[in-house]
Protein backbone atom coordinates (compact mmCIF):
# COMPACT_ATOMS: atom_id res chain seq x y z
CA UNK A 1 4.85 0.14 -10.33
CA UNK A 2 2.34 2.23 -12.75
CA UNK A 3 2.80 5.85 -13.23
CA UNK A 4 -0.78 7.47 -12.06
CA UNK A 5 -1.45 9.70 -14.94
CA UNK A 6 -0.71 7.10 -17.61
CA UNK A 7 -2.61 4.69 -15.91
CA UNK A 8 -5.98 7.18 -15.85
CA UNK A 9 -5.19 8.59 -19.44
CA UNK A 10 -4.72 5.05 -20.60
CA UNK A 11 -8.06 3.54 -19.10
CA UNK A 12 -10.25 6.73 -19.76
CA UNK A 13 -8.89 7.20 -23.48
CA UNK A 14 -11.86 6.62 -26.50
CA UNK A 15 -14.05 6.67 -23.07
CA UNK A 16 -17.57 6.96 -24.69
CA UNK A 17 -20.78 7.18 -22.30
CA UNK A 18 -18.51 6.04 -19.51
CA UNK A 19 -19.81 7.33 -16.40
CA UNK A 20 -16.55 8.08 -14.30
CA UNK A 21 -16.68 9.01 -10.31
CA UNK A 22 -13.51 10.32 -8.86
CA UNK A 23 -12.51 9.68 -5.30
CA UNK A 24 -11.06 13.04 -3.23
CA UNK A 25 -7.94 14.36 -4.09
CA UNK A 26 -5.12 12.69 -6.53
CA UNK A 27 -7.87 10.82 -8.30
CA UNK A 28 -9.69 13.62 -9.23
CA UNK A 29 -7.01 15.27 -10.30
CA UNK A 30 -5.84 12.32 -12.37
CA UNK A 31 -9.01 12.01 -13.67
CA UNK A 32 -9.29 15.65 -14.84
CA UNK A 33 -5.70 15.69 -16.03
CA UNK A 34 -7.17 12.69 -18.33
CA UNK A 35 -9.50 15.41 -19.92
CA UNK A 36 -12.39 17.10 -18.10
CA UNK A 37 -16.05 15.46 -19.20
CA UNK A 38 -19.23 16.52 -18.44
CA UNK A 39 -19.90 12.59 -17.36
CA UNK A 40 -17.03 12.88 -14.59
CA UNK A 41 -18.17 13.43 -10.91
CA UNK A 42 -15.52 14.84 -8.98
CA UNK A 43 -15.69 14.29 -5.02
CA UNK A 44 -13.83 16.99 -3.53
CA UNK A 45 -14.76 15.21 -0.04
CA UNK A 46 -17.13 12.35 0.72
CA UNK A 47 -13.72 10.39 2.47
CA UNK A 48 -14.50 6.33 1.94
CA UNK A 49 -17.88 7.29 0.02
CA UNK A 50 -16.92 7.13 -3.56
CA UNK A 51 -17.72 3.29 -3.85
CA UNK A 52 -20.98 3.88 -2.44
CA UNK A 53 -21.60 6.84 -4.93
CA UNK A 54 -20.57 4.40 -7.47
CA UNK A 55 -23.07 1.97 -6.68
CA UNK A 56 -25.79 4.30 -6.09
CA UNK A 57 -25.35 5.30 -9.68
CA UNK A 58 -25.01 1.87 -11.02
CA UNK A 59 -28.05 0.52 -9.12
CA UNK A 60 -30.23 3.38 -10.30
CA UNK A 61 -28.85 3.12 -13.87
CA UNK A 62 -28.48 -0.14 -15.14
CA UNK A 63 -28.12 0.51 -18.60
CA UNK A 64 -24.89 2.73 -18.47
CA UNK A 65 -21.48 1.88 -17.18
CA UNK A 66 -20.22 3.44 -14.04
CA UNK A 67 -15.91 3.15 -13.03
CA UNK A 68 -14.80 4.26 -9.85
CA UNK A 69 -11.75 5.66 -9.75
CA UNK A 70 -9.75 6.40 -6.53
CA UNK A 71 -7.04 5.62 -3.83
CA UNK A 72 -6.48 3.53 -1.36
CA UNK A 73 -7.15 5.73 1.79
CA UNK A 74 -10.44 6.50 0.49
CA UNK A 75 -11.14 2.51 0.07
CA UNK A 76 -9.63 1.65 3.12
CA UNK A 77 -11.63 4.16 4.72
CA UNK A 78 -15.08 3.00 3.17
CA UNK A 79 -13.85 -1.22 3.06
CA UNK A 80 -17.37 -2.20 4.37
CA UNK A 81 -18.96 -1.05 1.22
CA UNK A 82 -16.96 -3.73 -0.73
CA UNK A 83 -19.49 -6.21 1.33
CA UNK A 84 -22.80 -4.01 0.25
CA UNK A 85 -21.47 -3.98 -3.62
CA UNK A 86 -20.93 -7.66 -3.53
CA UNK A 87 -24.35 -8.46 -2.47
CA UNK A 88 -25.88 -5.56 -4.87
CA UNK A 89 -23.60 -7.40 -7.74
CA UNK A 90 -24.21 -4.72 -9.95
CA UNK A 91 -23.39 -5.75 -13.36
CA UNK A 92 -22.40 -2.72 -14.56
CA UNK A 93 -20.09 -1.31 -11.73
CA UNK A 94 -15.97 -1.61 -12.03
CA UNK A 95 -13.78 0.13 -9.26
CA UNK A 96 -10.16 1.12 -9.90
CA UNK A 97 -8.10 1.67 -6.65
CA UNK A 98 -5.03 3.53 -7.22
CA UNK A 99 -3.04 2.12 -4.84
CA UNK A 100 0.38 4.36 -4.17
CA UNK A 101 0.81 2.19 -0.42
CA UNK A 102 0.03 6.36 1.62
CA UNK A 103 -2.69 8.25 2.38
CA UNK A 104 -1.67 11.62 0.03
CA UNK A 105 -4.10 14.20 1.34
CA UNK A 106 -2.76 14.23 4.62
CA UNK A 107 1.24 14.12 4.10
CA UNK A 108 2.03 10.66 2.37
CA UNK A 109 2.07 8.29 5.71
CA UNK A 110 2.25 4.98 4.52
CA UNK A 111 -1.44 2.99 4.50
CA UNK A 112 -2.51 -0.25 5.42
CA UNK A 113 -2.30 -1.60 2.15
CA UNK A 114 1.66 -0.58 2.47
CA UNK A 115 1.73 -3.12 5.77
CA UNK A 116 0.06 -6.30 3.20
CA UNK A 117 -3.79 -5.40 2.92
CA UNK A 118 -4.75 -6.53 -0.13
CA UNK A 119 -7.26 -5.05 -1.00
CA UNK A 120 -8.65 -6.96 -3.91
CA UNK A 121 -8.56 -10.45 -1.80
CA UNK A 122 -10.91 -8.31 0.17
CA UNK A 123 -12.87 -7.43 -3.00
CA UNK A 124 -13.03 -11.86 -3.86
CA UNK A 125 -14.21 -11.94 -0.01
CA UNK A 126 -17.03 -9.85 -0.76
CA UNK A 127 -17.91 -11.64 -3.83
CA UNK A 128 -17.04 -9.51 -6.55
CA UNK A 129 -17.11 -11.15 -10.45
CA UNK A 130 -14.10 -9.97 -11.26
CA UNK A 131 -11.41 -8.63 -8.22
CA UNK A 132 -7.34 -8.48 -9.36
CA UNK A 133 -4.17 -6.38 -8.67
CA UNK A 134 -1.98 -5.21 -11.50
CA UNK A 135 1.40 -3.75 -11.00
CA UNK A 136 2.96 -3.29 -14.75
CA UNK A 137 0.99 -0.82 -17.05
CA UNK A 138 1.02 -2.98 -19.97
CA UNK A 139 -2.33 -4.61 -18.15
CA UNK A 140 -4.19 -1.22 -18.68
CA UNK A 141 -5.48 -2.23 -22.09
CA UNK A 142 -7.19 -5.57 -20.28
CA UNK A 143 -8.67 -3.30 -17.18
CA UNK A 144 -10.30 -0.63 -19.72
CA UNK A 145 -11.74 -3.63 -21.16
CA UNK A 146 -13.37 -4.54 -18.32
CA UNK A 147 -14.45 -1.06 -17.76
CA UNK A 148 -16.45 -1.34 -20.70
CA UNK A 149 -17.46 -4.54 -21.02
CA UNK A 150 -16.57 -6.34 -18.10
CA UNK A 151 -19.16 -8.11 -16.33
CA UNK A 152 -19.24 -6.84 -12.31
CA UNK A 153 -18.94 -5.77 -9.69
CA UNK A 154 -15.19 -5.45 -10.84
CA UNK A 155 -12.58 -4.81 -8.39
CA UNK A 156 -9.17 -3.41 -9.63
CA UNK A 157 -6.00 -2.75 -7.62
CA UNK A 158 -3.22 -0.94 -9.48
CA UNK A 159 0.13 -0.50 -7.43
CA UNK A 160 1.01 3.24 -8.81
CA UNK A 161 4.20 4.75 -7.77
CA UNK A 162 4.02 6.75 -4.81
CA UNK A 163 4.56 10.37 -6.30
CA UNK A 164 3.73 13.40 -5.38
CA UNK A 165 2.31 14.70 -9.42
CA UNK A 166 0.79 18.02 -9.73
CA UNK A 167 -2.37 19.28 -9.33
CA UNK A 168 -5.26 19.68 -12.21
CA UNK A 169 -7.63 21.00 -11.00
CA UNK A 170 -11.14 20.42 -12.19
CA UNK A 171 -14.23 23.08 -11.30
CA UNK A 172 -14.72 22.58 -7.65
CA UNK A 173 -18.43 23.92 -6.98
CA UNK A 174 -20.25 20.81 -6.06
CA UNK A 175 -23.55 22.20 -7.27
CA UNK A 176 -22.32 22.66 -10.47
CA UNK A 177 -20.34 19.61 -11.12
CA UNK A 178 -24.02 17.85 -10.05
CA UNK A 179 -26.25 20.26 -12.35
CA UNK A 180 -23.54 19.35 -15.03
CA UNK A 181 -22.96 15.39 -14.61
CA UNK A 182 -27.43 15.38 -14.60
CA UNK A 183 -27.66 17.50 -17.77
CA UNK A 184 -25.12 15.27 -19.63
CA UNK A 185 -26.62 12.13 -18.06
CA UNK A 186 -30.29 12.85 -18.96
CA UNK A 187 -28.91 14.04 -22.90
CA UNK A 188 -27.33 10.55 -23.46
């Protein structure tokens, strides 16, 4: 199993124009921990929306690459929006499920994907371009690939160890990290 933080770092490193939305909890924090940006947009909520955010973004600008980044309760929790991606196909649209088998935010109980869903045969069911697990972190170099070049909708499962890893905390007001991800958005 992938360490979290390594995994982030690794895929988010020489990032560019990357557009990055982080899913609630642990993969915001991961995210921030990989170096706060003005093009991250934290979710410190939303529960099962952050695909959907994803795509809005991707659908409504086409000529910039968008990577979703969160866990598996927030997936599992939002699954039917694999089925509205896969018909969008946005070309430009990769998700990266961080997949530690719990739901975190609520006390590490173990999640579906810990009884066998797998979530990227869900993401092939739904038609994605590009939908694979990866398990050993010497893949990451081939997934931030994809993030940047990667023809999609691209689906990414990475089995991450199950830790508990501190927080980092990135600002939390919601009307700023908006204000902020538009100004840097509109400047590129």
């Amino acid at each position: 199993m992938i360490d979290r933080r390594d995994l982030v770092r690794q895929l988010l490193r020489d990032r560019g124009d990357l557009l990055v939305v982080s899913g609630l909890g642990s993969a915001t924090w991961d995210v921030a921990a990989a170096g706060d940006h003005p093009l991250n947009f934290y979710l410190w909520g939303a529960m099962g929306g952050t695909a959907m955010i994803g795509l809005g973004l991707a659908l409504a600008r086409p000529d910039r690459r968008v990577a979703v980044i969160t866990g598996d309760g927030d997936m599992l929790m939002g699954i039917g929006s694999l089925a509205t991606i896969g018909v969008q196909a946005p070309k430009n649209l990769a998700i990266v499920v961080l997949d530690n088998a719990r739901y975190g935010e609520t006390g590490m109980q173990p999640s579906h994907t810990e009884a066998g869903i797998d979530l990227a045969a869900v993401a092939r069911g739904c038609r994605f371009r590009n939908a694979r697990a990866m398990s050993r972190i010497e893949e990451a170099a081939e997934i931030r690939s994809l993030l940047h070049t990667g023809e999609g909708p691209i689906f990414v499962s990475a089995r991450i160890t199950p830790e508990d890893t501190p927080r980092v905390l990135p600002l939390r007001d919601g009307h700023a990290i908006k204000q902020r991800f538009i100004a840097a958005l509109n400047s590129v």
